[in-house]
PDB file of N, CA and C in Angstrom:
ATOM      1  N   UNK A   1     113.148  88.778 112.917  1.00  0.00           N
ATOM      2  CA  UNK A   1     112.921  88.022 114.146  1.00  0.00           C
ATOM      3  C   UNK A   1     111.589  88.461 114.755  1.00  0.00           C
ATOM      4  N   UNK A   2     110.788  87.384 115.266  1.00  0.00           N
ATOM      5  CA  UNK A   2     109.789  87.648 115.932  1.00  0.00           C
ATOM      6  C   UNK A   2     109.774  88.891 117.184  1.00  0.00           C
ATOM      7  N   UNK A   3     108.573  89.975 116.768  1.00  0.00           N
ATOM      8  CA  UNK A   3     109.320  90.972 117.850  1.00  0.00           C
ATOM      9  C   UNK A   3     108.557  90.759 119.496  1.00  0.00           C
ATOM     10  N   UNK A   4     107.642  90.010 119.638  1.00  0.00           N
ATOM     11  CA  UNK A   4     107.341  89.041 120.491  1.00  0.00           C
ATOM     12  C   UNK A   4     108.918  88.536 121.713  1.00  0.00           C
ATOM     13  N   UNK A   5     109.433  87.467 120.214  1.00  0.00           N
ATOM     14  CA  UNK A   5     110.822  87.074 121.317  1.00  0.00           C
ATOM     15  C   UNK A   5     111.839  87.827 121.603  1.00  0.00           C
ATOM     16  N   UNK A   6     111.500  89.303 121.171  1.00  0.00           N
ATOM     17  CA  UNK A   6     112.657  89.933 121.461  1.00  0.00           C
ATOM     18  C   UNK A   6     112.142  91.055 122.627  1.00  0.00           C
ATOM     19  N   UNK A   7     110.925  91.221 122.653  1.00  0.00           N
ATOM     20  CA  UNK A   7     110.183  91.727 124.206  1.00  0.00           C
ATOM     21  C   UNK A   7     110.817  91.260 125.516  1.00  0.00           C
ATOM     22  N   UNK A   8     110.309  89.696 125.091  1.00  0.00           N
ATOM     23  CA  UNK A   8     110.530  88.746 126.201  1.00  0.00           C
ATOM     24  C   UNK A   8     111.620  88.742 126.534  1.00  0.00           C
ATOM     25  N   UNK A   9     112.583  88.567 125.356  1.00  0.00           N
ATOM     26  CA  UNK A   9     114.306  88.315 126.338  1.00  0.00           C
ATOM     27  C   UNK A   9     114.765  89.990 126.683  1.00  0.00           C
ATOM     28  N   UNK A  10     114.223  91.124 126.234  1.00  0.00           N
ATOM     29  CA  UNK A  10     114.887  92.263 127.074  1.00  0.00           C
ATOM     30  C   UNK A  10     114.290  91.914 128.376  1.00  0.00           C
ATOM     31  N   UNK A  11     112.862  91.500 128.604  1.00  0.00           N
ATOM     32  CA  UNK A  11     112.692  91.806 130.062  1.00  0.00           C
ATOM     33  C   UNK A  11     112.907  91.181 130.688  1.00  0.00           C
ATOM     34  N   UNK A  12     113.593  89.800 130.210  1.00  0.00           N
ATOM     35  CA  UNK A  12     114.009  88.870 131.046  1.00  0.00           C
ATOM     36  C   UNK A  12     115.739  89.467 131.577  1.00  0.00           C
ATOM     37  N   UNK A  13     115.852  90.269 130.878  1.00  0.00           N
ATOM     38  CA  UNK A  13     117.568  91.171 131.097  1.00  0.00           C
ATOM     39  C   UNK A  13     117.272  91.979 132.299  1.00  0.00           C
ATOM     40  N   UNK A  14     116.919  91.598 133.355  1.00  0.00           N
ATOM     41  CA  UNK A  14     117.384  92.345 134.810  1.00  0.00           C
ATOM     42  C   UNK A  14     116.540  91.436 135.867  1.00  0.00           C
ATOM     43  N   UNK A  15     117.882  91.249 137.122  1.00  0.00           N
ATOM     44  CA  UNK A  15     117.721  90.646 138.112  1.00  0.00           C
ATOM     45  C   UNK A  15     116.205  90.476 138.817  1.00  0.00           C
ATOM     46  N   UNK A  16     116.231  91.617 138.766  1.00  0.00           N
ATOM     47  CA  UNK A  16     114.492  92.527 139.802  1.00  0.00           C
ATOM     48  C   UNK A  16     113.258  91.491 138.909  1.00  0.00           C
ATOM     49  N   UNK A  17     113.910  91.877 137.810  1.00  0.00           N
ATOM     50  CA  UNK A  17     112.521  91.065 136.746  1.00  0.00           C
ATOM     51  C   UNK A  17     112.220  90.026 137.011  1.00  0.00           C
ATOM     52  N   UNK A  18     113.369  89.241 136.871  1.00  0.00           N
ATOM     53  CA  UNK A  18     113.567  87.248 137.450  1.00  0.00           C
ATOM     54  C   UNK A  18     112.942  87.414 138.491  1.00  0.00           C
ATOM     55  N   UNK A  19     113.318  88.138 139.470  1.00  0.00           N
ATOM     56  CA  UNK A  19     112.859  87.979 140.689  1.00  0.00           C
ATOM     57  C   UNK A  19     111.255  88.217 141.127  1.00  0.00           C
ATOM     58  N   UNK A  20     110.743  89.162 140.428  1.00  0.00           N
ATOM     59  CA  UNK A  20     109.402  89.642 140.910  1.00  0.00           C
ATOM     60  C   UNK A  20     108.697  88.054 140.041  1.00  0.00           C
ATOM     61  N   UNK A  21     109.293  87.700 138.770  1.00  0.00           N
ATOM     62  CA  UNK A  21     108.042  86.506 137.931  1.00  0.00           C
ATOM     63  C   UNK A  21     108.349  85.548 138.972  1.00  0.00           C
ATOM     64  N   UNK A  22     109.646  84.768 139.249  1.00  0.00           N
ATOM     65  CA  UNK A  22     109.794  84.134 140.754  1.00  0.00           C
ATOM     66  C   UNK A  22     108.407  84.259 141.626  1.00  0.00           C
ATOM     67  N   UNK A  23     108.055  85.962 142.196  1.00  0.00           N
ATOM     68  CA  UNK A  23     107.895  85.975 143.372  1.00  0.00           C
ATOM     69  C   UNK A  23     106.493  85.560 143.392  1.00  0.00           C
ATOM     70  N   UNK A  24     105.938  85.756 141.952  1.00  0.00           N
ATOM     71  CA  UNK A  24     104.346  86.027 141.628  1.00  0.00           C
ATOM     72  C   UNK A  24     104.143  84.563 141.022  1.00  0.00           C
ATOM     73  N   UNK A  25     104.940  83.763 140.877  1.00  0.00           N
ATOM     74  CA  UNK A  25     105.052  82.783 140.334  1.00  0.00           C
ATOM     75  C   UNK A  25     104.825  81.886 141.537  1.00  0.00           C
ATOM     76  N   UNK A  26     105.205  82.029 143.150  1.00  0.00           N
ATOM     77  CA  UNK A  26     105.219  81.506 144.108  1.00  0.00           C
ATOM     78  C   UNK A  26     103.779  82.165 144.702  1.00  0.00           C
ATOM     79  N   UNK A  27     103.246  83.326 144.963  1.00  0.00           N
ATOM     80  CA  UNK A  27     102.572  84.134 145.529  1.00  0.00           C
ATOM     81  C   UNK A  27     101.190  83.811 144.660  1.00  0.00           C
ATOM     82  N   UNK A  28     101.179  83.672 143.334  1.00  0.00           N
ATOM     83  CA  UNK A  28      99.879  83.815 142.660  1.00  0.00           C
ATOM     84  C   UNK A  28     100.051  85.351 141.885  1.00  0.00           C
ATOM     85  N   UNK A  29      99.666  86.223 143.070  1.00  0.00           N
ATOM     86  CA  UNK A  29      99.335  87.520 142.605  1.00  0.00           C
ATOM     87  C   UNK A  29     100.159  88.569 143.992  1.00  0.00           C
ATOM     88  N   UNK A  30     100.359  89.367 143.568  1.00  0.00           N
ATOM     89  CA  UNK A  30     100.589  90.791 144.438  1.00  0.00           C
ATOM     90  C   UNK A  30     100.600  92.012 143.923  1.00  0.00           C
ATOM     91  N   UNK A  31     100.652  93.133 145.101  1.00  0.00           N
ATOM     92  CA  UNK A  31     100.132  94.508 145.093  1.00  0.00           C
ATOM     93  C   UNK A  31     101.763  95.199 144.624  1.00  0.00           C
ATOM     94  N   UNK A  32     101.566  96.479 143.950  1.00  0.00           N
ATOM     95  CA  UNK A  32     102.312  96.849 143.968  1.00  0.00           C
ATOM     96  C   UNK A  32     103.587  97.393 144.994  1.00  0.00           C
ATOM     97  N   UNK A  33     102.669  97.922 146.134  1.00  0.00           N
ATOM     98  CA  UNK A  33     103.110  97.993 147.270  1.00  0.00           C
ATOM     99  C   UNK A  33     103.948  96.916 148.213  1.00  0.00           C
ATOM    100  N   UNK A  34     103.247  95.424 147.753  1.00  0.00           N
ATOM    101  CA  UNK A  34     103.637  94.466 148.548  1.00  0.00           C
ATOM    102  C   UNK A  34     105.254  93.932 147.993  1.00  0.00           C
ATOM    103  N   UNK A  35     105.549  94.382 147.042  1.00  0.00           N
ATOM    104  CA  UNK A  35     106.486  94.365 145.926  1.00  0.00           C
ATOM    105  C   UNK A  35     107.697  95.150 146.403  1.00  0.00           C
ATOM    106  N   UNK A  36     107.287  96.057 146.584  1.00  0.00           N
ATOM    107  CA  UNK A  36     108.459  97.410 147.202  1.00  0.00           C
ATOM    108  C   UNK A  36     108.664  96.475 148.409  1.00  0.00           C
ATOM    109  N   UNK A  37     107.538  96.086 148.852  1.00  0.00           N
ATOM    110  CA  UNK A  37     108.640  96.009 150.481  1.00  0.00           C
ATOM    111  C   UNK A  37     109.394  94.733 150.155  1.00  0.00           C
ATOM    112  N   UNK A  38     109.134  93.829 149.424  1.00  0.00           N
ATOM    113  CA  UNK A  38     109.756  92.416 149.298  1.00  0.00           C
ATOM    114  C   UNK A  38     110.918  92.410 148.991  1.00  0.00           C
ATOM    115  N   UNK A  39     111.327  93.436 147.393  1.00  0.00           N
ATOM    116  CA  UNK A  39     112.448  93.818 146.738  1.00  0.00           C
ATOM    117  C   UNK A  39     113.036  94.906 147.474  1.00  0.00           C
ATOM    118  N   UNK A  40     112.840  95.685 148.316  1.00  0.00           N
ATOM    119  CA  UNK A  40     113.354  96.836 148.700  1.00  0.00           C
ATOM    120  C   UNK A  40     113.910  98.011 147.617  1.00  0.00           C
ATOM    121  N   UNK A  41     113.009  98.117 146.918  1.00  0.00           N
ATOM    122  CA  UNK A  41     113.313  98.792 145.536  1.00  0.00           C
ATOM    123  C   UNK A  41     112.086 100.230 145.876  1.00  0.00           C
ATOM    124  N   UNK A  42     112.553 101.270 145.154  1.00  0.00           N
ATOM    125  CA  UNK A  42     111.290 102.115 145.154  1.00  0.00           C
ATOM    126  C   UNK A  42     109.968 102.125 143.906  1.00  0.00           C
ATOM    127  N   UNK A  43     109.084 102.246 144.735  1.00  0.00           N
ATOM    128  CA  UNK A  43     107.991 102.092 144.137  1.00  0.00           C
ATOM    129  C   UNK A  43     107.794 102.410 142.505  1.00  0.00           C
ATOM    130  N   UNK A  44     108.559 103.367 142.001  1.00  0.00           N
ATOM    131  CA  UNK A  44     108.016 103.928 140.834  1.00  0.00           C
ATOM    132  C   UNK A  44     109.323 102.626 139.789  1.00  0.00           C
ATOM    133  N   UNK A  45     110.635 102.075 140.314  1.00  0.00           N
ATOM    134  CA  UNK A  45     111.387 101.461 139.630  1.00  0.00           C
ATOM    135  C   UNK A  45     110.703 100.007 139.883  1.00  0.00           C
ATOM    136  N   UNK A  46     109.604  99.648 140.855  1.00  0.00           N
ATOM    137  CA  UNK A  46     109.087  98.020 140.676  1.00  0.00           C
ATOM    138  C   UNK A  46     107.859  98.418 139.656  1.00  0.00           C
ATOM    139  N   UNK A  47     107.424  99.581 139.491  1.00  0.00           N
ATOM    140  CA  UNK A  47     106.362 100.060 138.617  1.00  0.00           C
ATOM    141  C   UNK A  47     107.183 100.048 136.836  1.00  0.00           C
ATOM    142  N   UNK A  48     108.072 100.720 136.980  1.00  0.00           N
ATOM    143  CA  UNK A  48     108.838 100.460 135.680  1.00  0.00           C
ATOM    144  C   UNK A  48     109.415  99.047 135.428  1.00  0.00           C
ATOM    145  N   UNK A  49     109.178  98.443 136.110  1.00  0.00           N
ATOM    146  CA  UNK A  49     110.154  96.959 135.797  1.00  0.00           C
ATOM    147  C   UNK A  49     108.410  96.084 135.675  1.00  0.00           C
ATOM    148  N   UNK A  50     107.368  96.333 136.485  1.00  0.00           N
ATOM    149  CA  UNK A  50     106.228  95.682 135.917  1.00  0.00           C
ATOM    150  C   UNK A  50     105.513  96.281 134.555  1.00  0.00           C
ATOM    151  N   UNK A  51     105.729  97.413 134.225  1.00  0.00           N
ATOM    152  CA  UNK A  51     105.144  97.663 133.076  1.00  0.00           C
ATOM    153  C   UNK A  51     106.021  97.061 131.871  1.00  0.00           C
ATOM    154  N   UNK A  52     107.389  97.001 131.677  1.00  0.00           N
ATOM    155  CA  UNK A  52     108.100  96.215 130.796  1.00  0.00           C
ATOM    156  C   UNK A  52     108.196  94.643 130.820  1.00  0.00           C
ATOM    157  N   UNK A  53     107.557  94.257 131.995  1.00  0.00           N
ATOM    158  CA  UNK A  53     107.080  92.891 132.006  1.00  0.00           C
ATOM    159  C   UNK A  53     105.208  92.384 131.092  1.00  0.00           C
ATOM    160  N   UNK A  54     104.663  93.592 131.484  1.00  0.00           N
ATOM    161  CA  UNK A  54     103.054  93.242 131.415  1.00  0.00           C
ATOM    162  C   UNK A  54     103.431  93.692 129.543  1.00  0.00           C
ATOM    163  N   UNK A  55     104.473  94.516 129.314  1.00  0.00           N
ATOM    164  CA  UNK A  55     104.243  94.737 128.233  1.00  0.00           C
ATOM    165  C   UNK A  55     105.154  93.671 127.050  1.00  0.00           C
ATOM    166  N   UNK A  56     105.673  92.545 127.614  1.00  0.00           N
ATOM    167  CA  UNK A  56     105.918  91.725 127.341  1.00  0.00           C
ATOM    168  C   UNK A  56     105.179  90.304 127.316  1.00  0.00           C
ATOM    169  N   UNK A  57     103.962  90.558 127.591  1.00  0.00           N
ATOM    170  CA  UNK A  57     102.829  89.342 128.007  1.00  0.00           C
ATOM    171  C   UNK A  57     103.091  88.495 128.996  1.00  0.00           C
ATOM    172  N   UNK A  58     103.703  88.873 130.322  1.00  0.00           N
ATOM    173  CA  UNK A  58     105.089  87.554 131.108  1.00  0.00           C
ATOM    174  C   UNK A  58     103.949  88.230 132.365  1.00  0.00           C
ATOM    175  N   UNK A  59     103.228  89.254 132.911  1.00  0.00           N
ATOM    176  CA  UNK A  59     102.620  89.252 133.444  1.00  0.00           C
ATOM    177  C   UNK A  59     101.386  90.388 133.271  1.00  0.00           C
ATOM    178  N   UNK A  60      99.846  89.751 134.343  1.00  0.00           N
ATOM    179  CA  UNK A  60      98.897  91.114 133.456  1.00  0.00           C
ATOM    180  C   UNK A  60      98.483  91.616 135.555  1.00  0.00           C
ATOM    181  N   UNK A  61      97.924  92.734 135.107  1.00  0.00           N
ATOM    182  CA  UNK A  61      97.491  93.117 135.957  1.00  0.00           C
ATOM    183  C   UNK A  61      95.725  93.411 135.700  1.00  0.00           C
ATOM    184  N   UNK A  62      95.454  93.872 137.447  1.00  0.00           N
ATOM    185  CA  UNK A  62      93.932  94.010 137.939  1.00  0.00           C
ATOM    186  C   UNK A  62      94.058  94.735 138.403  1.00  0.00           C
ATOM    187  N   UNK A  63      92.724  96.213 138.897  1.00  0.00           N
ATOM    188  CA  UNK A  63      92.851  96.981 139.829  1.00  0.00           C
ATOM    189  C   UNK A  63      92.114  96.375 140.632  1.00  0.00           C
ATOM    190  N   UNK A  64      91.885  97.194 141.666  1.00  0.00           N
ATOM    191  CA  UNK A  64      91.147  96.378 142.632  1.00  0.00           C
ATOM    192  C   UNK A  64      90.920  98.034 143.691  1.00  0.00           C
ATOM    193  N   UNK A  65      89.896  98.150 143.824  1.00  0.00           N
ATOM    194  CA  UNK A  65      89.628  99.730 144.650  1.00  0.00           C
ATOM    195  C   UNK A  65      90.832 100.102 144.233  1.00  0.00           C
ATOM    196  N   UNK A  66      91.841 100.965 145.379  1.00  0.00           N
ATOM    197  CA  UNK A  66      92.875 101.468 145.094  1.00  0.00           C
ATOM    198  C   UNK A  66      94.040 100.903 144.590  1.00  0.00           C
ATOM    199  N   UNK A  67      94.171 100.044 144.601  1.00  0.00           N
ATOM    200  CA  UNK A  67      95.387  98.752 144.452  1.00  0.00           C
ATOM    201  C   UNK A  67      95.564  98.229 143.053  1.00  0.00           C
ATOM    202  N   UNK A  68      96.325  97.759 142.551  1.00  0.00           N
ATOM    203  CA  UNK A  68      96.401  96.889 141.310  1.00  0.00           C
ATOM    204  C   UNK A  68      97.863  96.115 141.265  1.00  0.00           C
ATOM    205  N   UNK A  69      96.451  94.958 141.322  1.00  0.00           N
ATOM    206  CA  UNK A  69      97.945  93.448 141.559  1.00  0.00           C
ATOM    207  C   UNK A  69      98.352  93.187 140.393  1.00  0.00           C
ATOM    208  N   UNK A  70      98.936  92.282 140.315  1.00  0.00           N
ATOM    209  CA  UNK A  70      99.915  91.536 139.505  1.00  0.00           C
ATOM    210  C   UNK A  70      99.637  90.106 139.358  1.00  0.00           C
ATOM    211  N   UNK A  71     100.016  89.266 138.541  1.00  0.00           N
ATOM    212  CA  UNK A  71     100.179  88.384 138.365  1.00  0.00           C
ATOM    213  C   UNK A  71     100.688  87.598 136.511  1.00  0.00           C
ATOM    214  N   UNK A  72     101.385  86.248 137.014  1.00  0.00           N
ATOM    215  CA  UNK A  72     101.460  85.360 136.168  1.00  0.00           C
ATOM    216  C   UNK A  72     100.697  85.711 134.902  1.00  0.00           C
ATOM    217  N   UNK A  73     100.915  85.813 133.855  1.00  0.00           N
ATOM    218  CA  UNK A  73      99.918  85.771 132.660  1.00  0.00           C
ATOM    219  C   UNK A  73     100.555  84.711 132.000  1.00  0.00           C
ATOM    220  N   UNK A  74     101.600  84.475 131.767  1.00  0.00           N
ATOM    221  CA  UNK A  74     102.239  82.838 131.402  1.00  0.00           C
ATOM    222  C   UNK A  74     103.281  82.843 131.816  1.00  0.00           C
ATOM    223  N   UNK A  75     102.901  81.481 132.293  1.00  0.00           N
ATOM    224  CA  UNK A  75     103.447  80.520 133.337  1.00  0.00           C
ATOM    225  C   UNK A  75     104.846  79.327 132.440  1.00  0.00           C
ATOM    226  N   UNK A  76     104.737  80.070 131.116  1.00  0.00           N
ATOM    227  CA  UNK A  76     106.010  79.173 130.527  1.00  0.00           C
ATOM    228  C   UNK A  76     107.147  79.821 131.268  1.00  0.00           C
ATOM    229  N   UNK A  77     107.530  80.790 130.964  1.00  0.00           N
ATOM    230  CA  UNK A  77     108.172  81.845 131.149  1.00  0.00           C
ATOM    231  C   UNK A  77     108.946  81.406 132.397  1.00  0.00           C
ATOM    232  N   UNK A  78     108.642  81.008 133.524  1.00  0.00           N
ATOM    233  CA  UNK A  78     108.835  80.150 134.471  1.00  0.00           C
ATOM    234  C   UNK A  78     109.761  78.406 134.060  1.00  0.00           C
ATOM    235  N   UNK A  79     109.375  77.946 133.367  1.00  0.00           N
ATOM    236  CA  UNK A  79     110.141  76.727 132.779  1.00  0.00           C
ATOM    237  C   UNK A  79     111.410  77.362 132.235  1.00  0.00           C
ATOM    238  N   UNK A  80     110.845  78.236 131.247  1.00  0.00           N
ATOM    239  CA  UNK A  80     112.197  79.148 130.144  1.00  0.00           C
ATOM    240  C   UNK A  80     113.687  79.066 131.579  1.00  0.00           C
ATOM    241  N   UNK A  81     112.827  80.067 132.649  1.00  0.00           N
ATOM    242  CA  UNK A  81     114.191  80.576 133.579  1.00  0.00           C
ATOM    243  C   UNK A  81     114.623  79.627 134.176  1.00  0.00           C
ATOM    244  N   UNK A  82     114.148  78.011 134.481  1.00  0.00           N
ATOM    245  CA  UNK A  82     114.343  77.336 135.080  1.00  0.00           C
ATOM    246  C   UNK A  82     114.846  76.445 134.378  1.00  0.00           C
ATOM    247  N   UNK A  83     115.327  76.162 133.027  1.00  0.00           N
ATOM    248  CA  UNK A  83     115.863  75.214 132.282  1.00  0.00           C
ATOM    249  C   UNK A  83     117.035  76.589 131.910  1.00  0.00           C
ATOM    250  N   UNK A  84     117.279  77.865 131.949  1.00  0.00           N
ATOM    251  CA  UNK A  84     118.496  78.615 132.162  1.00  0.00           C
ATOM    252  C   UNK A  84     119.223  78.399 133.033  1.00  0.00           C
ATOM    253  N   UNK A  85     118.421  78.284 134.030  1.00  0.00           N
ATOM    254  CA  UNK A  85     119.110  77.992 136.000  1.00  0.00           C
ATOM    255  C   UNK A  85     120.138  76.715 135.542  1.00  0.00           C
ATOM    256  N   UNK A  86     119.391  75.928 135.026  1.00  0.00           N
ATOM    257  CA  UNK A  86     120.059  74.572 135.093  1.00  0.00           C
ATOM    258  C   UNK A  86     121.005  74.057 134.522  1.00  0.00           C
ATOM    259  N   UNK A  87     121.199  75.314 132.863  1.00  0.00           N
ATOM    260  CA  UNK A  87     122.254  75.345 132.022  1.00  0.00           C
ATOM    261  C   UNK A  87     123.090  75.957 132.863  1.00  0.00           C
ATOM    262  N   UNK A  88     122.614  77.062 133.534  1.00  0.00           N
ATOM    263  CA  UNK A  88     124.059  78.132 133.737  1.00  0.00           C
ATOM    264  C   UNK A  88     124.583  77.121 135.259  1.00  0.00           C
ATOM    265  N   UNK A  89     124.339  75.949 135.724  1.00  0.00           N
ATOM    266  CA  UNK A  89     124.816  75.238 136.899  1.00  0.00           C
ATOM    267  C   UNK A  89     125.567  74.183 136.147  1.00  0.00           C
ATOM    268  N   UNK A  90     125.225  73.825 134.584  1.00  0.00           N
ATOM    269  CA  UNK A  90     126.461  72.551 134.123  1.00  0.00           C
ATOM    270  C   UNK A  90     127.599  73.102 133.687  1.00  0.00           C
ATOM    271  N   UNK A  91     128.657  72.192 133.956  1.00  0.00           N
ATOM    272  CA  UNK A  91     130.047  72.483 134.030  1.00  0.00           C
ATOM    273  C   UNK A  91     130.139  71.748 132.341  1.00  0.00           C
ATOM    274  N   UNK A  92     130.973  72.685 131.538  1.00  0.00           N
ATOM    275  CA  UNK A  92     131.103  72.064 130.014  1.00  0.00           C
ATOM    276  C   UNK A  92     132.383  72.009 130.112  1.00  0.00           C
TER     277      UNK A  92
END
């Protein structure tokens, strides 16, 4: 199996994850910092949940002086969770 698709679906395996590609998906880009306060998570576990994302190609980062944002690196990834949403809402 492609080890590509098997990156992608571990990191798609936790809530926080959905939620931050969601958030950056709505936002464009954000700081790591801006992240903690959104999720109410601590800093070093939104740091471990973005590095198993960036290291999945689902998002890349920038530094920027002290800071280093985030963002979208593909934007499928976004359709993927949103044609899941829509399975896991039909009644079979």
């Amino acid at each position: 199996m492609n080890e590509q698709i098997i990156r992608v679906t571990r990191a798609l395996n936790h809530p926080i994850r959905i939620q931050i590609l969601y958030y950056l998906n709505d936002h464009q880009k954000s700081s790591v910092n801006n992240l903690v306060k959104q999720f109410d998570v601590s800093q070093p576990a939104i740091s471990r949940h973005l590095r198993i994302l960036e290291e999945a190609k689902l998002v890349k980062s920038e530094q920027v002086k002290q800071e280093r944002y985030y963002s979208l690196e593909d934007k499928h990834v976004i359709k993927i969770l949103d044609v899941l949403r829509q399975h896991v809402k039909e009644d079979f």
